[in-house]
Structures are given as C-alpha cells and as structure tokens.
PDB file of N, CA and C in Angstrom:
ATOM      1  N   UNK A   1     -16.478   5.217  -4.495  1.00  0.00           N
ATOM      2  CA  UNK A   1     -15.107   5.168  -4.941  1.00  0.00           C
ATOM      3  C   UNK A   1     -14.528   3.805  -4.559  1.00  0.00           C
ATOM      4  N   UNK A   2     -13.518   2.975  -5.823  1.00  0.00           N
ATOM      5  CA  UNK A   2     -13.207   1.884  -5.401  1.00  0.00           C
ATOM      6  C   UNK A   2     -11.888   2.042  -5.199  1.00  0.00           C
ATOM      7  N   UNK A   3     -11.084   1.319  -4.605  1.00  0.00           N
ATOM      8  CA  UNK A   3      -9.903   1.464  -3.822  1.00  0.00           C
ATOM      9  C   UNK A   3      -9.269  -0.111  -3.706  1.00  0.00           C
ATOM     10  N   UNK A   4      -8.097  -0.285  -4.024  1.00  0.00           N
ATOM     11  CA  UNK A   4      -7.086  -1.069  -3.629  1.00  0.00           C
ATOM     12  C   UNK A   4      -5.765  -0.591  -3.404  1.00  0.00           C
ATOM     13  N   UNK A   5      -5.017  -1.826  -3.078  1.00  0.00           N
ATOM     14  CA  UNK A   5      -3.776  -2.056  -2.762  1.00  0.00           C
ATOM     15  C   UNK A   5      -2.808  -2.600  -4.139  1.00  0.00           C
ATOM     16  N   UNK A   6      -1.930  -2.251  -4.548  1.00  0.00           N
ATOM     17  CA  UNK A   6      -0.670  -3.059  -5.249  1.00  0.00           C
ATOM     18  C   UNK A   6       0.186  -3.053  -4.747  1.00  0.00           C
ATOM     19  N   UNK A   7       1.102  -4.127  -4.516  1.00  0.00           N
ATOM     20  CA  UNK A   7       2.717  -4.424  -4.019  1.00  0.00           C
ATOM     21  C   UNK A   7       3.198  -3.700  -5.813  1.00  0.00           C
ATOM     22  N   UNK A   8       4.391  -3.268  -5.000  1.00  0.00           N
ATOM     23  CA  UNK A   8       5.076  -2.012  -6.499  1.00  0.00           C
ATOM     24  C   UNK A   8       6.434  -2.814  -6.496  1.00  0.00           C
ATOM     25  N   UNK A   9       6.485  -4.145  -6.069  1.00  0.00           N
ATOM     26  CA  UNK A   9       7.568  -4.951  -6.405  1.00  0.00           C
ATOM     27  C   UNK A   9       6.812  -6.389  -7.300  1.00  0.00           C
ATOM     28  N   UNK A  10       5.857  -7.167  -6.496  1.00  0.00           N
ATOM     29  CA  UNK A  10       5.521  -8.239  -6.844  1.00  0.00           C
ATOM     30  C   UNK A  10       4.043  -8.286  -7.504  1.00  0.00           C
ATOM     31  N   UNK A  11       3.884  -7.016  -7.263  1.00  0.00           N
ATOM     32  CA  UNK A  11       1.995  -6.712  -8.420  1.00  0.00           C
ATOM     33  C   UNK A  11       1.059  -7.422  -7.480  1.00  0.00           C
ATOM     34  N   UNK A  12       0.927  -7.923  -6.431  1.00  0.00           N
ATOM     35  CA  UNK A  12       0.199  -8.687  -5.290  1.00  0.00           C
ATOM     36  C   UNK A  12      -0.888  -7.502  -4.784  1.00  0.00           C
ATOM     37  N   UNK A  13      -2.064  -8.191  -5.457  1.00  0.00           N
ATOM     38  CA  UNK A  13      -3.356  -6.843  -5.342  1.00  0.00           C
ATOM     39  C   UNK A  13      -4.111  -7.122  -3.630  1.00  0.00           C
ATOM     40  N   UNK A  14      -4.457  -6.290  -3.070  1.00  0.00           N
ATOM     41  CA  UNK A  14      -5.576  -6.376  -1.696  1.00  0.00           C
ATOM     42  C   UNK A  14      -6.444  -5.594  -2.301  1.00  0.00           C
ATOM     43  N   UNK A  15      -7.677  -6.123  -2.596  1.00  0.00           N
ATOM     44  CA  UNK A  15      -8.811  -5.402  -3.544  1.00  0.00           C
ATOM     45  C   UNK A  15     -10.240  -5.454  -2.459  1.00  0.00           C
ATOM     46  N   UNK A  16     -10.252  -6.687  -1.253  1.00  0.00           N
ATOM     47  CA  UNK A  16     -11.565  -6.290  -0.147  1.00  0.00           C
ATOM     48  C   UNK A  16     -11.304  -5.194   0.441  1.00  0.00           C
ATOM     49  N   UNK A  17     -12.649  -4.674   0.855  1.00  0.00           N
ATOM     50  CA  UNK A  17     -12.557  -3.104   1.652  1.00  0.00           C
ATOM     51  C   UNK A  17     -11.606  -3.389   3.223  1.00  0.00           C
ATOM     52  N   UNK A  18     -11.947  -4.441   3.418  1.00  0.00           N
ATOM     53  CA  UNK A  18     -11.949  -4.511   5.209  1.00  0.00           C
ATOM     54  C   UNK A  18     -10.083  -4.394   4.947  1.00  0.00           C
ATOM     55  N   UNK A  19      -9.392  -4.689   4.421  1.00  0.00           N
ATOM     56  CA  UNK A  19      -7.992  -4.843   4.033  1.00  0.00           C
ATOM     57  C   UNK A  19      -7.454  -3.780   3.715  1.00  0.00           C
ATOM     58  N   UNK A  20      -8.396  -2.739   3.080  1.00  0.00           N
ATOM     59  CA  UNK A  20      -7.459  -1.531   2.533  1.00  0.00           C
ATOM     60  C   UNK A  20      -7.608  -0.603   3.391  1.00  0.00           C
ATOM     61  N   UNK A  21      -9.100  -0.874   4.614  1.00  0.00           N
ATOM     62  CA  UNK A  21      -9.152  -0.113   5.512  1.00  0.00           C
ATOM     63  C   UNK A  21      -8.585  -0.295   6.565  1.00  0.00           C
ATOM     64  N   UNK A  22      -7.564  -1.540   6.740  1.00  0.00           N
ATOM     65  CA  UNK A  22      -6.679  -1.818   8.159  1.00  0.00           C
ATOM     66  C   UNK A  22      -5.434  -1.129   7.753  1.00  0.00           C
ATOM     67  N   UNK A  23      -5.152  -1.335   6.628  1.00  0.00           N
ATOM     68  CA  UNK A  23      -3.750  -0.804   5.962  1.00  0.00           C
ATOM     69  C   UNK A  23      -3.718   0.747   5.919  1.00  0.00           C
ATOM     70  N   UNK A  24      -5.000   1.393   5.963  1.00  0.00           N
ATOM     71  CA  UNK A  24      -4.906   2.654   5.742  1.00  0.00           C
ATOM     72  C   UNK A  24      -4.615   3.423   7.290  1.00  0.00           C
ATOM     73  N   UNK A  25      -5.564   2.480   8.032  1.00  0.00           N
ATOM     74  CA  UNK A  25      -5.135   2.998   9.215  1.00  0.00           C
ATOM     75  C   UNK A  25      -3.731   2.649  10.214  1.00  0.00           C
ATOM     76  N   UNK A  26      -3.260   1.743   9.558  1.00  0.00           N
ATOM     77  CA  UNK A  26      -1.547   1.490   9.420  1.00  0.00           C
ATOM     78  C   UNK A  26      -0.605   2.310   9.239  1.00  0.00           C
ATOM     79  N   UNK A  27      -0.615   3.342   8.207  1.00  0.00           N
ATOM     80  CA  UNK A  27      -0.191   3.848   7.653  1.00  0.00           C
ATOM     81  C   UNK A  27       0.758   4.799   7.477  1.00  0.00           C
ATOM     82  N   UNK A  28       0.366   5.470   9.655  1.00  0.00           N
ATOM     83  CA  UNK A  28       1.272   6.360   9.610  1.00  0.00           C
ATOM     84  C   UNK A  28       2.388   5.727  10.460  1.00  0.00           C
ATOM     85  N   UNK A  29       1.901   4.280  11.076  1.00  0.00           N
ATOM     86  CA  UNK A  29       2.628   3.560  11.627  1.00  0.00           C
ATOM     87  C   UNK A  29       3.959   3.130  10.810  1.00  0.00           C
ATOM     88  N   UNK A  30       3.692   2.608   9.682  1.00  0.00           N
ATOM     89  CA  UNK A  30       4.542   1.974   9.002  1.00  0.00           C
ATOM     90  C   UNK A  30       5.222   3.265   8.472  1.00  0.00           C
ATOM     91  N   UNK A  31       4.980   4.244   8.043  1.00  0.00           N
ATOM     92  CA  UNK A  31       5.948   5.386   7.943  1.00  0.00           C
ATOM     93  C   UNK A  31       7.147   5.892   8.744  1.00  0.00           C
ATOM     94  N   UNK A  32       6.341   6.204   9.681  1.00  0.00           N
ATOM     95  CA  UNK A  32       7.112   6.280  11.087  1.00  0.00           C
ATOM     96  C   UNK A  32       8.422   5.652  11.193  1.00  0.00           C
ATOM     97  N   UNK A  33       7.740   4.117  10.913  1.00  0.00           N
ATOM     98  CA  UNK A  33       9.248   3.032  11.462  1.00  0.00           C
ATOM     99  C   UNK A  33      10.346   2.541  10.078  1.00  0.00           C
ATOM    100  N   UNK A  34       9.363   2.795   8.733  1.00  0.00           N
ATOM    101  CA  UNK A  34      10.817   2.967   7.965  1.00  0.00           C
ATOM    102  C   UNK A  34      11.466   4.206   7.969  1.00  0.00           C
ATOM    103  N   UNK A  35      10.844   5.756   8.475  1.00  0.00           N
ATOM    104  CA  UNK A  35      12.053   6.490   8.412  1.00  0.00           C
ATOM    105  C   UNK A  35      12.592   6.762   9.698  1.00  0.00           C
ATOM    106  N   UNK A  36      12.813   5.489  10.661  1.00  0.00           N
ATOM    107  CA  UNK A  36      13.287   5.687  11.861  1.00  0.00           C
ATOM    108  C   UNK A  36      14.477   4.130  11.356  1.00  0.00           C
ATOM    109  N   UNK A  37      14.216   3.646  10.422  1.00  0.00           N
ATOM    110  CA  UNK A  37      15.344   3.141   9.940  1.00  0.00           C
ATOM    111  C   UNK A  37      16.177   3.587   9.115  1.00  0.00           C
ATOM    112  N   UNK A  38      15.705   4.838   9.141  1.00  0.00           N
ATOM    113  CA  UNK A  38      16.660   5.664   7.740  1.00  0.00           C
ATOM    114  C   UNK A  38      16.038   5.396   5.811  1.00  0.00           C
ATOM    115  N   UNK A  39      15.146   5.179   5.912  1.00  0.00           N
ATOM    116  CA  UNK A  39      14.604   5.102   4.741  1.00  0.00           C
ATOM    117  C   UNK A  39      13.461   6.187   4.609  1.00  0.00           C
ATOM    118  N   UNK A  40      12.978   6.176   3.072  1.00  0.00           N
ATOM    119  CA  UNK A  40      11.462   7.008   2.611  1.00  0.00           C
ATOM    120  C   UNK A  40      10.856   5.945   2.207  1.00  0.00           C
ATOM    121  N   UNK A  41       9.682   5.858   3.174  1.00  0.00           N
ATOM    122  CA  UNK A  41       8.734   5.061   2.411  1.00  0.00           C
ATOM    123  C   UNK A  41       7.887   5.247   1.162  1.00  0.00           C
ATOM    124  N   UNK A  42       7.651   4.023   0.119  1.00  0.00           N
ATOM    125  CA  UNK A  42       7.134   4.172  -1.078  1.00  0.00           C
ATOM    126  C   UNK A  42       5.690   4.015  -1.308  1.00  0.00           C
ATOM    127  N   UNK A  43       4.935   3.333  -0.027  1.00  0.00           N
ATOM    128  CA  UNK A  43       3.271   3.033   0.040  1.00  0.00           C
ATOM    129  C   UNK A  43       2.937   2.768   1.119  1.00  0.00           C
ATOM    130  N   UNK A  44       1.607   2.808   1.356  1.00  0.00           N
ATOM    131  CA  UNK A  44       1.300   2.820   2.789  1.00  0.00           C
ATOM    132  C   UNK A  44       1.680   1.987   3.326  1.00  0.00           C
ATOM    133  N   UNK A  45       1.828   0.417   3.059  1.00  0.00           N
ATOM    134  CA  UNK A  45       1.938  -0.413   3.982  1.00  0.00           C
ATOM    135  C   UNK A  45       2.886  -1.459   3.020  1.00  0.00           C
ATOM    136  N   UNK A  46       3.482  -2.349   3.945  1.00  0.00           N
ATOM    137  CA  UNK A  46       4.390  -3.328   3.334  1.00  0.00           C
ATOM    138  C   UNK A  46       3.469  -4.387   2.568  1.00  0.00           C
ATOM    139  N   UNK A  47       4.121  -5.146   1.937  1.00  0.00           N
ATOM    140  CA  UNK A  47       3.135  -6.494   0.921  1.00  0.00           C
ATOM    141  C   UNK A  47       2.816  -7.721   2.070  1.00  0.00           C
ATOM    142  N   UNK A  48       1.929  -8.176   2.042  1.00  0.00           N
ATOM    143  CA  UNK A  48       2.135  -9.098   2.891  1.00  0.00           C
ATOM    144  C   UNK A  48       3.108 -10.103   2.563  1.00  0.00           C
ATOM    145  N   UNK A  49       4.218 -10.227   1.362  1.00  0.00           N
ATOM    146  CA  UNK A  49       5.001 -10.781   1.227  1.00  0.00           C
ATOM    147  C   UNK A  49       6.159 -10.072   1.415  1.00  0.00           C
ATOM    148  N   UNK A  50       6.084  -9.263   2.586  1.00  0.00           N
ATOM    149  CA  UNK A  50       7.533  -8.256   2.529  1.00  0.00           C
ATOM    150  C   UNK A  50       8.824  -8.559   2.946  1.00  0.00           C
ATOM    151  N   UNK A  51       9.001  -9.957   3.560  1.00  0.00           N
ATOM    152  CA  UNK A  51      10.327 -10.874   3.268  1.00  0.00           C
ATOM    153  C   UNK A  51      10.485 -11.442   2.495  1.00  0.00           C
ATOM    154  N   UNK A  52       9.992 -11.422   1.137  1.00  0.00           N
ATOM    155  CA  UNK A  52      10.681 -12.104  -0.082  1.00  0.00           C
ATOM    156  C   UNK A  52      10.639 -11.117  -1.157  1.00  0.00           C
ATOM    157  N   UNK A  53       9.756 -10.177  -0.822  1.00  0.00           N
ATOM    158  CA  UNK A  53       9.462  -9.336  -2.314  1.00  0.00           C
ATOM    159  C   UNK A  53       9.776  -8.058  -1.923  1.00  0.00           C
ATOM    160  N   UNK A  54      10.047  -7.406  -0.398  1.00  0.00           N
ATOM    161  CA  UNK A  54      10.527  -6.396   0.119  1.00  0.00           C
ATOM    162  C   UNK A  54       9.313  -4.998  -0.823  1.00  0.00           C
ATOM    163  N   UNK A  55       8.785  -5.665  -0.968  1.00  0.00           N
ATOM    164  CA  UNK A  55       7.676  -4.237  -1.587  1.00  0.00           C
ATOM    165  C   UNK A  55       6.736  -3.615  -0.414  1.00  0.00           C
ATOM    166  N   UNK A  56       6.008  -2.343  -1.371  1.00  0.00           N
ATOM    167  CA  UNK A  56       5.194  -1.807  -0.442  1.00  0.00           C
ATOM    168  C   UNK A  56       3.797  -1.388  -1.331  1.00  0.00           C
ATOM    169  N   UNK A  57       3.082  -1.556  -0.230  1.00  0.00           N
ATOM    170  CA  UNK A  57       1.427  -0.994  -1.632  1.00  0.00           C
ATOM    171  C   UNK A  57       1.199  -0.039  -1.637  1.00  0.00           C
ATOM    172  N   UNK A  58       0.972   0.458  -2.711  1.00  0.00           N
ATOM    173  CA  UNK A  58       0.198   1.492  -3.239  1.00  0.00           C
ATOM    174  C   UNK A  58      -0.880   1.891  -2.914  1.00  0.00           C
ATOM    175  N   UNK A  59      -1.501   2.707  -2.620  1.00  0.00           N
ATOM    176  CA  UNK A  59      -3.039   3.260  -3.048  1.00  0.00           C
ATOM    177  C   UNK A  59      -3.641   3.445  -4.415  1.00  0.00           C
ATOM    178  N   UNK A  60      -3.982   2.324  -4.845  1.00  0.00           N
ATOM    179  CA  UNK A  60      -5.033   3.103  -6.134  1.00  0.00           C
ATOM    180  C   UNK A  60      -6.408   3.496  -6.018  1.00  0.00           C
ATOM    181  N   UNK A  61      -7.140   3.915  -6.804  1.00  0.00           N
ATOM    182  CA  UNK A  61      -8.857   4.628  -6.446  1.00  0.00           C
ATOM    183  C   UNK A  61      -9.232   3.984  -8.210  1.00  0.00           C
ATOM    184  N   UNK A  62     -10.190   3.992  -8.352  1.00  0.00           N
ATOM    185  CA  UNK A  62     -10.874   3.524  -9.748  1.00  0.00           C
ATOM    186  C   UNK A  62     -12.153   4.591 -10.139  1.00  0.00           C
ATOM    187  N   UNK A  63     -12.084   5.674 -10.564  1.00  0.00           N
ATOM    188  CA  UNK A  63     -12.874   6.910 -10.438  1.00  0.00           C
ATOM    189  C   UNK A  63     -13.132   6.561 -12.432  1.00  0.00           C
ATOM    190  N   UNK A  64     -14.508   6.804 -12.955  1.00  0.00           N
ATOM    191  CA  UNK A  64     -14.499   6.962 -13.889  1.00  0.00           C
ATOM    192  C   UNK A  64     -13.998   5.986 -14.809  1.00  0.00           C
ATOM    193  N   UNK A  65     -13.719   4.455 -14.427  1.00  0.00           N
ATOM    194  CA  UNK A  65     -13.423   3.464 -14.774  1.00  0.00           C
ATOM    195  C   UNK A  65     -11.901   2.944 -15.157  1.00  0.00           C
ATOM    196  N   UNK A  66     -11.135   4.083 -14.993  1.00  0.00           N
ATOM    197  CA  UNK A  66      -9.968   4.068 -15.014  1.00  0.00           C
ATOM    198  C   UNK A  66      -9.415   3.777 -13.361  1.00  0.00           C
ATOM    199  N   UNK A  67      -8.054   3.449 -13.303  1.00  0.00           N
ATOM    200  CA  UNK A  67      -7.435   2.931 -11.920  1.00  0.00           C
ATOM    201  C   UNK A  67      -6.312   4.313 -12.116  1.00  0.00           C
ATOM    202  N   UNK A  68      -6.334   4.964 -11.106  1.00  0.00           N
ATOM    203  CA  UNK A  68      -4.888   5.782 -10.942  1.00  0.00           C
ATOM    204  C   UNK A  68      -4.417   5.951  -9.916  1.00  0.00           C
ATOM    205  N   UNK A  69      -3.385   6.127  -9.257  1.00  0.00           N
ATOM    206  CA  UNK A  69      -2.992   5.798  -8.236  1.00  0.00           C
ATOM    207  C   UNK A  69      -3.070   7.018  -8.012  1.00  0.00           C
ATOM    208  N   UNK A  70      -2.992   7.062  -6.029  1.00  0.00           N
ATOM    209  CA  UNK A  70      -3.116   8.348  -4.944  1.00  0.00           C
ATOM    210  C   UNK A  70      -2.053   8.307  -3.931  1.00  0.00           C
ATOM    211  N   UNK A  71      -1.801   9.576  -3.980  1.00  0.00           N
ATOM    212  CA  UNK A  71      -0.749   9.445  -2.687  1.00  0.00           C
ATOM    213  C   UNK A  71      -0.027   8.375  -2.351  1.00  0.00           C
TER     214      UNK A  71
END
C-alpha cells in the first residue's frame, strides 16, 4: 500500500515513506494541541509550510491505482 501526505491548503505533497511515517506517529500529538487551542483538527500533521499556508496533511493510500484519501 502506497501512502502520502497533501497540505489541503497549498497541495505540498510528502510522498517518501520515512516522512509519512514520522508524521503518522505525530499525530496524536498534533491533535491534542490544536484542540487544546480550541480548534478540530483537519489532518494529521501541519504542512511544513504551516506559517504561511496554515494547512494540514492529509492521509492518502493509492490502492488499485486510484489515490483516496483516509481518515
């Protein structure tokens, strides 16, 4: 199964494994601390441009040659 990242503001892909597997294990971290600012978070982890583009990535999977996003 292939797996990346999209920023859901600036389209900024993390497509190596070693990247989607630091972010994943991030994940409940970065949850945690936006809804301890009063927000719902939208993806696991922030963009690495998250002072200019304020986005967050996605999980996608690529099953069957199509990309659809997870959780």
């Amino acid at each position: 199964m292939v797996e990346k990242l999209v920023c859901d503001r600036c389209g900024m892909e993390l497509t190596d494994r070693e990247s989607v597997a630091e972010a994943l294990e991030g994940k409940d971290a970065w949850e945690a601390a936006v809804r301890a600012r009063g927000g719902e978070p939208r993806g696991v982890f922030p963009c690495q441009d998250f002072r200019n583009c304020g986005g967050e990535m996605k999980l996608f999977v690529k099953r069957w040659g199509v990309w659809r996003a997870r959780g």
